[in-house]
PDB file of N, CA and C in Angstrom:
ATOM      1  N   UNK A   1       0.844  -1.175   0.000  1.00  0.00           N
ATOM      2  CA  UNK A   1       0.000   0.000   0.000  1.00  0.00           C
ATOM      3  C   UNK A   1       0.890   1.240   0.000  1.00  0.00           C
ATOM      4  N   UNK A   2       0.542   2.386  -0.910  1.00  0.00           N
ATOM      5  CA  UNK A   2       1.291   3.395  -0.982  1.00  0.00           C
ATOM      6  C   UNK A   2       1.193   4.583   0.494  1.00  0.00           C
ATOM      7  N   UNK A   3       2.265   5.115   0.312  1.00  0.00           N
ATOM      8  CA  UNK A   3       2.314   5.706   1.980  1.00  0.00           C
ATOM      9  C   UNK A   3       2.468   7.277   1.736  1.00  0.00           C
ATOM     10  N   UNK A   4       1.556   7.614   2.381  1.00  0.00           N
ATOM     11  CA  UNK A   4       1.346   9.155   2.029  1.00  0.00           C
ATOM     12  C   UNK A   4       2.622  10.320   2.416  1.00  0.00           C
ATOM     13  N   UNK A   5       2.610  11.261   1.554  1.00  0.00           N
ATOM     14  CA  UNK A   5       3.763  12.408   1.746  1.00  0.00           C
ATOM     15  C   UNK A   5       4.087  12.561   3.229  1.00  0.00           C
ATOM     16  N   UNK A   6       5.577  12.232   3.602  1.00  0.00           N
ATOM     17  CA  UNK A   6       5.822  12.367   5.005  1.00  0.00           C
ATOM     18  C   UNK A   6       5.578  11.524   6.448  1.00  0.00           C
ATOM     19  N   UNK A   7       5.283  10.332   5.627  1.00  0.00           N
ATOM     20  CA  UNK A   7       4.938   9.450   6.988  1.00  0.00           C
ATOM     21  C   UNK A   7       6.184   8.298   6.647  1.00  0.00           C
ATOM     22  N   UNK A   8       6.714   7.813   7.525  1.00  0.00           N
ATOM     23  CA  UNK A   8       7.722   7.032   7.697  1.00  0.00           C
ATOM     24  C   UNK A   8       7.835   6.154   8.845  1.00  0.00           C
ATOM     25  N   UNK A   9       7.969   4.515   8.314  1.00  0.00           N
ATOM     26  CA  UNK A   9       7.410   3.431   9.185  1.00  0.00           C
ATOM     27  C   UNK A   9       8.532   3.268   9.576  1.00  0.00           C
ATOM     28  N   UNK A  10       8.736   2.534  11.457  1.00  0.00           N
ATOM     29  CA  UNK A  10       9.830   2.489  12.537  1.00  0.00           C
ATOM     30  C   UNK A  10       9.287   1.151  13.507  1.00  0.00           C
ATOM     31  N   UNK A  11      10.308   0.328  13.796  1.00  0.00           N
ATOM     32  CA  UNK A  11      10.279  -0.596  14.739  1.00  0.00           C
ATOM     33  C   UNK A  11      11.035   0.072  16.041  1.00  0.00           C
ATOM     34  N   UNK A  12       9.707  -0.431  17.381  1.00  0.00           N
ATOM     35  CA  UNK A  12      10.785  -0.715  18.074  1.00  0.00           C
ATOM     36  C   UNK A  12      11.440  -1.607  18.372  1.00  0.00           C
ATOM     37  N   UNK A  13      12.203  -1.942  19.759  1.00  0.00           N
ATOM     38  CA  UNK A  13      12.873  -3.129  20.429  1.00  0.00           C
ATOM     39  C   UNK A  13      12.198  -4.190  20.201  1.00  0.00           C
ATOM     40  N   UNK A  14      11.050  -4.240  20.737  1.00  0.00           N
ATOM     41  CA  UNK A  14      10.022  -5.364  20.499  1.00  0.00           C
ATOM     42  C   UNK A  14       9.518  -5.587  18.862  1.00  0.00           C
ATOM     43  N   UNK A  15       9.867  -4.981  18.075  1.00  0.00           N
ATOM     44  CA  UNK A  15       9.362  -5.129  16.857  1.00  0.00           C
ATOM     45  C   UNK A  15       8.056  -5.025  16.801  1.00  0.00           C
ATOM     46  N   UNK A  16       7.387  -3.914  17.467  1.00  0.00           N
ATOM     47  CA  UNK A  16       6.282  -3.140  17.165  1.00  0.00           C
ATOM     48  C   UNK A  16       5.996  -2.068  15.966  1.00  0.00           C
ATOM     49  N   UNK A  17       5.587  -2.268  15.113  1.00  0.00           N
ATOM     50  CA  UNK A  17       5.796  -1.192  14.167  1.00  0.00           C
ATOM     51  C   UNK A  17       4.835   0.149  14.671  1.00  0.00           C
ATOM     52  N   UNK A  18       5.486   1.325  14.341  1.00  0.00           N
ATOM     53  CA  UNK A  18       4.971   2.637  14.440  1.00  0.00           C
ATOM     54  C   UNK A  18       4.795   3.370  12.967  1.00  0.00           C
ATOM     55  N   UNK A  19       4.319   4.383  12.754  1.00  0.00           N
ATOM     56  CA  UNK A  19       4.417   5.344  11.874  1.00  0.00           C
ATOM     57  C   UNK A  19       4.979   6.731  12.490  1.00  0.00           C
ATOM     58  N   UNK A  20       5.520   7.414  11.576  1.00  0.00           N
ATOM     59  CA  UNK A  20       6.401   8.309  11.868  1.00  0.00           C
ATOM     60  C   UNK A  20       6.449   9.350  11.118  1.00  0.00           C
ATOM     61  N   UNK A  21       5.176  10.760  11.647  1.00  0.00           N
ATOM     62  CA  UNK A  21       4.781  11.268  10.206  1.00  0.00           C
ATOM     63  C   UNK A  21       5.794  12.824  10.273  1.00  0.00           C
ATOM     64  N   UNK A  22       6.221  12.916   9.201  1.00  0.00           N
ATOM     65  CA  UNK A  22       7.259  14.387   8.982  1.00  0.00           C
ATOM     66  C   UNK A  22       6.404  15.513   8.902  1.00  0.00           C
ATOM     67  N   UNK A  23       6.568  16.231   9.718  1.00  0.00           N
ATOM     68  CA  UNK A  23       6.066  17.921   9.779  1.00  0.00           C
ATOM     69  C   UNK A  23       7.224  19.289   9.517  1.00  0.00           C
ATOM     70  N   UNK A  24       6.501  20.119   9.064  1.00  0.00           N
ATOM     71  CA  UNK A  24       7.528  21.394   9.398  1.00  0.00           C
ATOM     72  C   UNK A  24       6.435  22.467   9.764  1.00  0.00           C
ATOM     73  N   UNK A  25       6.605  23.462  10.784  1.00  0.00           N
ATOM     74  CA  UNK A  25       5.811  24.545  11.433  1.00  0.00           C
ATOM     75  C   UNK A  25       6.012  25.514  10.186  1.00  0.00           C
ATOM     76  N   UNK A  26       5.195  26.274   9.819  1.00  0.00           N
ATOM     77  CA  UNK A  26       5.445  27.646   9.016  1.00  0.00           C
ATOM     78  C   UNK A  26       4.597  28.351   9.645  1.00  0.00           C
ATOM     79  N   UNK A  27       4.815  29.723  10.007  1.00  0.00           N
ATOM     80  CA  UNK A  27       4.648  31.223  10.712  1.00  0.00           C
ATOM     81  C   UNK A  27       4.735  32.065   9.417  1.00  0.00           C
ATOM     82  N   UNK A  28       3.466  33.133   9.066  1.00  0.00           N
ATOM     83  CA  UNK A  28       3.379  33.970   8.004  1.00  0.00           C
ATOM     84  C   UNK A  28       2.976  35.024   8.453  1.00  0.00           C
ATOM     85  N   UNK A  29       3.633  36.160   8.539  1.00  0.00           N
ATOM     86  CA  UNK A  29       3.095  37.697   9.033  1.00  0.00           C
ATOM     87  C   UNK A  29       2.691  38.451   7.628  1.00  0.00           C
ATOM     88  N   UNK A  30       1.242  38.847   8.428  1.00  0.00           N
ATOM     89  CA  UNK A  30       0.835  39.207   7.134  1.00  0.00           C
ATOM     90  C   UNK A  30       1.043  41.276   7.356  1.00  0.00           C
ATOM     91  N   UNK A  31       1.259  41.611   6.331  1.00  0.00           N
ATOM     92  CA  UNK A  31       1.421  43.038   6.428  1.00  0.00           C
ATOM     93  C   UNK A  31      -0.041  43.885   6.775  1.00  0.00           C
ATOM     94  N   UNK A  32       0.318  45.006   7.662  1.00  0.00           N
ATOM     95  CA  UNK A  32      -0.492  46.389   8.054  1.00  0.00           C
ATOM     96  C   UNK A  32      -1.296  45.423   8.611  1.00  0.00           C
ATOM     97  N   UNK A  33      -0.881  44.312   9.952  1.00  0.00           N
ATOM     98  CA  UNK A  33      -2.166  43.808  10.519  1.00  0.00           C
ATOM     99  C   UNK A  33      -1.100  43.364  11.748  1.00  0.00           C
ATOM    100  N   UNK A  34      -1.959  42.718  12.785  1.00  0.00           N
ATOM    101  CA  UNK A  34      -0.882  42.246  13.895  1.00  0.00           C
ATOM    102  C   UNK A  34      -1.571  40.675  13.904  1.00  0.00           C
ATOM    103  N   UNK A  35      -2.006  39.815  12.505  1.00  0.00           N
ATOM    104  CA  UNK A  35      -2.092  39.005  12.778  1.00  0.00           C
ATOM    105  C   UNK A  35      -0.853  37.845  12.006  1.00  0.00           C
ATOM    106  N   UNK A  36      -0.681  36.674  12.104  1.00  0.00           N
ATOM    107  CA  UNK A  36      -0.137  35.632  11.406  1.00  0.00           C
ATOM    108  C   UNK A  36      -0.935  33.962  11.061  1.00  0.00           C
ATOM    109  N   UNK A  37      -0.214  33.539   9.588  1.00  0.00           N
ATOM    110  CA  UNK A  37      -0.841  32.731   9.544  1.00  0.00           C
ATOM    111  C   UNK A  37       0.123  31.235  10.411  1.00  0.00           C
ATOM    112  N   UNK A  38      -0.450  30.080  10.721  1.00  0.00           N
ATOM    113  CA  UNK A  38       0.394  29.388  10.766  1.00  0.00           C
ATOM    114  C   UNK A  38      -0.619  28.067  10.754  1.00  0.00           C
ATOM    115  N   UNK A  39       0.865  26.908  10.070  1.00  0.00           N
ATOM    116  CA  UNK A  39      -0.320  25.935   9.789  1.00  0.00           C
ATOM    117  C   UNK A  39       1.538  25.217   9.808  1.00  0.00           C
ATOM    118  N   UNK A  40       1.386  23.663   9.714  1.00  0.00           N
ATOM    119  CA  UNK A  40       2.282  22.601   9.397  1.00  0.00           C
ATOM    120  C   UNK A  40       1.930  21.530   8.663  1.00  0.00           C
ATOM    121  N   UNK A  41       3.043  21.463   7.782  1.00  0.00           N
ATOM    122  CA  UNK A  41       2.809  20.928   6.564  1.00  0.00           C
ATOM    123  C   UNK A  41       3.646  19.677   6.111  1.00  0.00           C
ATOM    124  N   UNK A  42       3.353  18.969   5.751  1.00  0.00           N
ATOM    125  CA  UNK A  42       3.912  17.407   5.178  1.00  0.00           C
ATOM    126  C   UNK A  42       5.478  17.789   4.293  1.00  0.00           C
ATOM    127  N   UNK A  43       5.867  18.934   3.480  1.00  0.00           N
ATOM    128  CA  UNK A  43       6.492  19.578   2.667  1.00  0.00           C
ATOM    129  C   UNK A  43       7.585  19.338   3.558  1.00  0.00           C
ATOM    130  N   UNK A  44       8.913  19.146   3.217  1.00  0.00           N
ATOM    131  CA  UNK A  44      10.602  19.079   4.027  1.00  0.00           C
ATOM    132  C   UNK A  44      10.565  20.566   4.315  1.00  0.00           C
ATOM    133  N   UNK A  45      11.283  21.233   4.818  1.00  0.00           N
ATOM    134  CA  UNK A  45      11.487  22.855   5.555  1.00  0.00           C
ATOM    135  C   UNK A  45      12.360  23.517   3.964  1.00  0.00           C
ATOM    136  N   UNK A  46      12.963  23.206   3.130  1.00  0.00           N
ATOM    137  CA  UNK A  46      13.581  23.158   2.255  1.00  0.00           C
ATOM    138  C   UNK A  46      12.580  23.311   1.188  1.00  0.00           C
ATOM    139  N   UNK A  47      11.932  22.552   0.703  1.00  0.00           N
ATOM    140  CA  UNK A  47      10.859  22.844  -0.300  1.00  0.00           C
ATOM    141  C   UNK A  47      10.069  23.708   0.064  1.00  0.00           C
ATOM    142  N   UNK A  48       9.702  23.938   1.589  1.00  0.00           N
ATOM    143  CA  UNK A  48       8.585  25.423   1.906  1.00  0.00           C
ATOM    144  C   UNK A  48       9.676  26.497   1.345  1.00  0.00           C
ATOM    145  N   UNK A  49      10.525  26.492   1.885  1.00  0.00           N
ATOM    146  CA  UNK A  49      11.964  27.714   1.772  1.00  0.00           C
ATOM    147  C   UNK A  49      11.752  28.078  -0.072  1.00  0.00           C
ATOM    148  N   UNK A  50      11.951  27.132  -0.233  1.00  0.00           N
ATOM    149  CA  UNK A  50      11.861  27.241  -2.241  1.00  0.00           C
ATOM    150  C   UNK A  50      11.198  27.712  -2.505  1.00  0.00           C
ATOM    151  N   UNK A  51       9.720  26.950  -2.756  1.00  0.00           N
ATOM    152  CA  UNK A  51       8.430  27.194  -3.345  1.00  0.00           C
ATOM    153  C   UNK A  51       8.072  29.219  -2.724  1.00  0.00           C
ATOM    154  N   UNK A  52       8.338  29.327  -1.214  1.00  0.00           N
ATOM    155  CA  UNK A  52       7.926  30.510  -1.117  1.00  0.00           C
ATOM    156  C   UNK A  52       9.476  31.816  -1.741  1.00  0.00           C
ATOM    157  N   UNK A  53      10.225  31.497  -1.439  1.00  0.00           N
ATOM    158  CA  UNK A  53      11.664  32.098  -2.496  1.00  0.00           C
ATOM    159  C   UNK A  53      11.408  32.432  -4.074  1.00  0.00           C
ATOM    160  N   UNK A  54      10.949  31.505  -4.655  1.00  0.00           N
ATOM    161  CA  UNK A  54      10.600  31.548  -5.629  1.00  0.00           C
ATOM    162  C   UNK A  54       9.531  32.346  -5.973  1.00  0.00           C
ATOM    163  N   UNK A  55       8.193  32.148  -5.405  1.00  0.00           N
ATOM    164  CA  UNK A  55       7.282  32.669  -5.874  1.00  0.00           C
ATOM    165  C   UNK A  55       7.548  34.631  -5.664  1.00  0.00           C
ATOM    166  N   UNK A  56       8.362  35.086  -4.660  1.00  0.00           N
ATOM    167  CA  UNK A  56       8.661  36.088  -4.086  1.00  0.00           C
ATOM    168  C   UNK A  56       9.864  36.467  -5.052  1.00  0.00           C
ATOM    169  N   UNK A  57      10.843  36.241  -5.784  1.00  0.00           N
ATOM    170  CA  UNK A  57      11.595  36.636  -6.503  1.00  0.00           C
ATOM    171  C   UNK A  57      11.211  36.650  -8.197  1.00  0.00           C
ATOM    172  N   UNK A  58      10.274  35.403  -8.362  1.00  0.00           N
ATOM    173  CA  UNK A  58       9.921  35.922  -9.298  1.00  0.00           C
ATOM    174  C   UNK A  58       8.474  36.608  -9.931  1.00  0.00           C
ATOM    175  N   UNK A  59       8.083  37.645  -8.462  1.00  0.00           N
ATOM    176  CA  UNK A  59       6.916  38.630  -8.489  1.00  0.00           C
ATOM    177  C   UNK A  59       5.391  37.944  -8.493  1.00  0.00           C
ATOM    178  N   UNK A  60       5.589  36.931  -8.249  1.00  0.00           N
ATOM    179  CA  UNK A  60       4.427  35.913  -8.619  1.00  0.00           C
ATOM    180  C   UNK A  60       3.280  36.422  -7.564  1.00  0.00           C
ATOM    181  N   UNK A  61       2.031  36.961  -8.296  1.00  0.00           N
ATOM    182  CA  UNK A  61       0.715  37.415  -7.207  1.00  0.00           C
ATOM    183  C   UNK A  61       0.575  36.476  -5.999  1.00  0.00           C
ATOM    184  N   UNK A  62       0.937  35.310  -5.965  1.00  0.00           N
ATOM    185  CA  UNK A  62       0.430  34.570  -4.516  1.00  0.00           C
ATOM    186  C   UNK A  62       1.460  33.262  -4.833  1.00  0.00           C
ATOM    187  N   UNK A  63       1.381  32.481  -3.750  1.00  0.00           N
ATOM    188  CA  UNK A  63       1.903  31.641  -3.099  1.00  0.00           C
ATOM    189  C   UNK A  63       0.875  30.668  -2.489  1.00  0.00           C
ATOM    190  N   UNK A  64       0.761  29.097  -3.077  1.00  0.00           N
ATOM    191  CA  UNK A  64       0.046  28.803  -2.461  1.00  0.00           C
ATOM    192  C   UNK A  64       0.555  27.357  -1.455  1.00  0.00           C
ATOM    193  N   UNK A  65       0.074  27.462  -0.359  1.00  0.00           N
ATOM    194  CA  UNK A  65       0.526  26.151   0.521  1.00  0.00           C
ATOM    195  C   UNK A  65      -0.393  25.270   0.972  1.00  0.00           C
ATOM    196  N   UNK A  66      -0.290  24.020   1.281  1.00  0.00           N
ATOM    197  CA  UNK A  66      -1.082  22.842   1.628  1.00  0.00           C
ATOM    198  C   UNK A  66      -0.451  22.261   2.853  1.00  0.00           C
ATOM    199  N   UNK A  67      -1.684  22.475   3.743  1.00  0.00           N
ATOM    200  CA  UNK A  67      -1.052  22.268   5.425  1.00  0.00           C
ATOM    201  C   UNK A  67      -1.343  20.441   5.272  1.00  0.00           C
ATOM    202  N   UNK A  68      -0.804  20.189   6.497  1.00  0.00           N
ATOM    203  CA  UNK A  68      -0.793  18.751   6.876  1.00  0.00           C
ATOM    204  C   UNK A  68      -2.071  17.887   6.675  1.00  0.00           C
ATOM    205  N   UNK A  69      -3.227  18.742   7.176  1.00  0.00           N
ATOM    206  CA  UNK A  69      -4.996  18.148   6.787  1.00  0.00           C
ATOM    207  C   UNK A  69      -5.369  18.180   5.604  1.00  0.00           C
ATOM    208  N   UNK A  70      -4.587  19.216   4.571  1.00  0.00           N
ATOM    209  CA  UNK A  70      -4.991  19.382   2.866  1.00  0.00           C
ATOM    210  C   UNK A  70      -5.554  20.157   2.594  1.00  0.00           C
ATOM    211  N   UNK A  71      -5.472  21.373   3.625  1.00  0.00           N
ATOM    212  CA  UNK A  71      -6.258  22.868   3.120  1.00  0.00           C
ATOM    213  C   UNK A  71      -4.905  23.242   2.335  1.00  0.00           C
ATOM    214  N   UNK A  72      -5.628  24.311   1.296  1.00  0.00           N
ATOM    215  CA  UNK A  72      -5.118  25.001   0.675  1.00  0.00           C
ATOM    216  C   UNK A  72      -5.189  26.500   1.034  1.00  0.00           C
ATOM    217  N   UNK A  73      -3.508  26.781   1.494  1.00  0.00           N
ATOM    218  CA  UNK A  73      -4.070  28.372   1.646  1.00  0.00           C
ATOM    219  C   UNK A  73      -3.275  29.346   0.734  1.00  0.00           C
ATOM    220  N   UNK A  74      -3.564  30.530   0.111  1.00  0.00           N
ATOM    221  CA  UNK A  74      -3.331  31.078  -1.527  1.00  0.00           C
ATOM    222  C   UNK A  74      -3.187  32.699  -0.510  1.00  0.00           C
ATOM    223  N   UNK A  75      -1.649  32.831  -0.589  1.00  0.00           N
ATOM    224  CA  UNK A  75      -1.526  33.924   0.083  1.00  0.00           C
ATOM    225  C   UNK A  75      -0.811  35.288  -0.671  1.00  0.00           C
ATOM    226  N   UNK A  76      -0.981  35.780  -0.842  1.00  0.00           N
ATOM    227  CA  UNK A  76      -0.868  37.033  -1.917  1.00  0.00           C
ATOM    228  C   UNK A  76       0.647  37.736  -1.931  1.00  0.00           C
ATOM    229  N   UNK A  77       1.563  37.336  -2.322  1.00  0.00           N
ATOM    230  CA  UNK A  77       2.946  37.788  -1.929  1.00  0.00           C
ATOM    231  C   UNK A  77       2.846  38.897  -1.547  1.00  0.00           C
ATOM    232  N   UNK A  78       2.456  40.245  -1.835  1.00  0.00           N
ATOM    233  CA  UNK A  78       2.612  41.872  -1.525  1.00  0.00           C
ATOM    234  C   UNK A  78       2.165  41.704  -0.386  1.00  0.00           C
ATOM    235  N   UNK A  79       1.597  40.967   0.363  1.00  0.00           N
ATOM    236  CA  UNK A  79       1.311  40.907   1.679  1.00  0.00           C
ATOM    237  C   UNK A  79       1.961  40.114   3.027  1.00  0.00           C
ATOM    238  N   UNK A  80       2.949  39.646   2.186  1.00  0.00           N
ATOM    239  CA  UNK A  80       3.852  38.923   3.117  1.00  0.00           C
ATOM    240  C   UNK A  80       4.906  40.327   4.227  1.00  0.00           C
ATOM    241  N   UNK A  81       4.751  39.833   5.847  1.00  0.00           N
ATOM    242  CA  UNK A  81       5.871  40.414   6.130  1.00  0.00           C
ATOM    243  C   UNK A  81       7.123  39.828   6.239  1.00  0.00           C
ATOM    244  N   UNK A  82       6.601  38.711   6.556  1.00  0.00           N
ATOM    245  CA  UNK A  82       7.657  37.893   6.757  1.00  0.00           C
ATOM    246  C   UNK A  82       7.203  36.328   6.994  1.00  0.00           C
ATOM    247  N   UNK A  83       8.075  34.945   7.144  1.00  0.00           N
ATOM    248  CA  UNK A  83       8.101  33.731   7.031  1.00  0.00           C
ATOM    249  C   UNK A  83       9.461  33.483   7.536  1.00  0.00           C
ATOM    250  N   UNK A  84       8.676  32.563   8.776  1.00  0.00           N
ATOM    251  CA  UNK A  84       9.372  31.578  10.104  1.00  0.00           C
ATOM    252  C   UNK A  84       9.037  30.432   9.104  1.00  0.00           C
ATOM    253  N   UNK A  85      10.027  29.530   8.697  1.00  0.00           N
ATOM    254  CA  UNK A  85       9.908  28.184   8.693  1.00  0.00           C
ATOM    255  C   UNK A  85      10.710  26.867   9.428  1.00  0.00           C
ATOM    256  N   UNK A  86      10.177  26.395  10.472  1.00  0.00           N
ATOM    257  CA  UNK A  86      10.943  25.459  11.150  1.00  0.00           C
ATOM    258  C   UNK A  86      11.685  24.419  10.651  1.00  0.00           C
ATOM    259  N   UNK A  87      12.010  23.726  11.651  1.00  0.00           N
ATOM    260  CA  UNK A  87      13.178  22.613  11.540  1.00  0.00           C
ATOM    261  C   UNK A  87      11.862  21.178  10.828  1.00  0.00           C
ATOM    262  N   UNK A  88      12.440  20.421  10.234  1.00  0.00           N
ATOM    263  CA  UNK A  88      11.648  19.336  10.162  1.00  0.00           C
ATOM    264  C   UNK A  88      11.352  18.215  11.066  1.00  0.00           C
ATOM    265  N   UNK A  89      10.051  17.924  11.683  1.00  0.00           N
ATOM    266  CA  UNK A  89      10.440  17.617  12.771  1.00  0.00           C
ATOM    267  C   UNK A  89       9.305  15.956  12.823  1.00  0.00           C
ATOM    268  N   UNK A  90       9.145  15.193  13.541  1.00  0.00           N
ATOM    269  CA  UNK A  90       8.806  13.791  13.280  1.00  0.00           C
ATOM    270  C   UNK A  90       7.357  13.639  14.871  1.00  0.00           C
ATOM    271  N   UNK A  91       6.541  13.321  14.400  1.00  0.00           N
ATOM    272  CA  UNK A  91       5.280  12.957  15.588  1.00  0.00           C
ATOM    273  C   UNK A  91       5.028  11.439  15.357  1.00  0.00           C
ATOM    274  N   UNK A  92       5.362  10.738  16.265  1.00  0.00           N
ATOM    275  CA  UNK A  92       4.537   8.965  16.367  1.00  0.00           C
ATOM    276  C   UNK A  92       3.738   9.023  16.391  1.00  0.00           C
ATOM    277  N   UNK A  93       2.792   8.013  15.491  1.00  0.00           N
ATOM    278  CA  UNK A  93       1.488   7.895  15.039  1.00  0.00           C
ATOM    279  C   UNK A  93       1.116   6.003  15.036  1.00  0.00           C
ATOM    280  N   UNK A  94       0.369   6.156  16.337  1.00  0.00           N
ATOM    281  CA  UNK A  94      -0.159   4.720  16.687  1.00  0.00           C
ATOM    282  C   UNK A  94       0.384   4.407  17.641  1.00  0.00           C
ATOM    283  N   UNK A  95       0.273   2.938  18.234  1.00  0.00           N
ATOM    284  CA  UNK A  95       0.687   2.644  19.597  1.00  0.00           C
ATOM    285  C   UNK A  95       2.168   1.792  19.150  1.00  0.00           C
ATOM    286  N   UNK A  96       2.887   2.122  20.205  1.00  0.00           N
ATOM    287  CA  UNK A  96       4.287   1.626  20.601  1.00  0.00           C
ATOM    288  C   UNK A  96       4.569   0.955  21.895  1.00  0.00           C
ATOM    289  N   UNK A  97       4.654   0.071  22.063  1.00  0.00           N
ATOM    290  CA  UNK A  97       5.143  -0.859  23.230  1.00  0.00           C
ATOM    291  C   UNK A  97       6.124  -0.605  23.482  1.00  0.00           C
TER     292      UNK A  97
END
């Protein structure tokens, strides 16, 4: 069975299998407001870094990202203040003995 973006299977000692799903946090300040967006996403910290680099250098009206649940959020570059993107980081998923 095929295994969805970011999940990665682990034994323990006992040869219990776990799942092991990959996250990265992203923080988005949006301009002339005191709010931010934030959501975490299946994406390596490296491909968020890109995809939003890119869309920002080459003038592109928006940027769009897909959090961990599969929303889509379409954020308008001229409105960016700024972007926190974290470390890539790993949550166990299921029971472990």
């Amino acid at each position: 069975m095929p295994r969805a973006t970011g999940v990665v299977e682990s034994k323990s000692a006992r040869g219990t299998v776990a799942e092991e799903e990959i996250f990265v946090e992203i923080r988005i300040g949006i301009s002339h407001t005191g709010r931010e967006l934030s959501l975490e996403s299946n994406d390596s910290a490296d491909a968020v870094r890109a995809k939003i680099s890119e869309a920002l250098s080459s003038d592109a009206a928006f940027v769009e990202l897909t959090d961990a649940k599969g929303s889509s959020y379409i954020i308008p570059t001229a409105g960016i203040a700024f972007v926190e993107v974290g470390t890539d980081q790993t949550r166990r998923v299921g029971f472990v003995a």
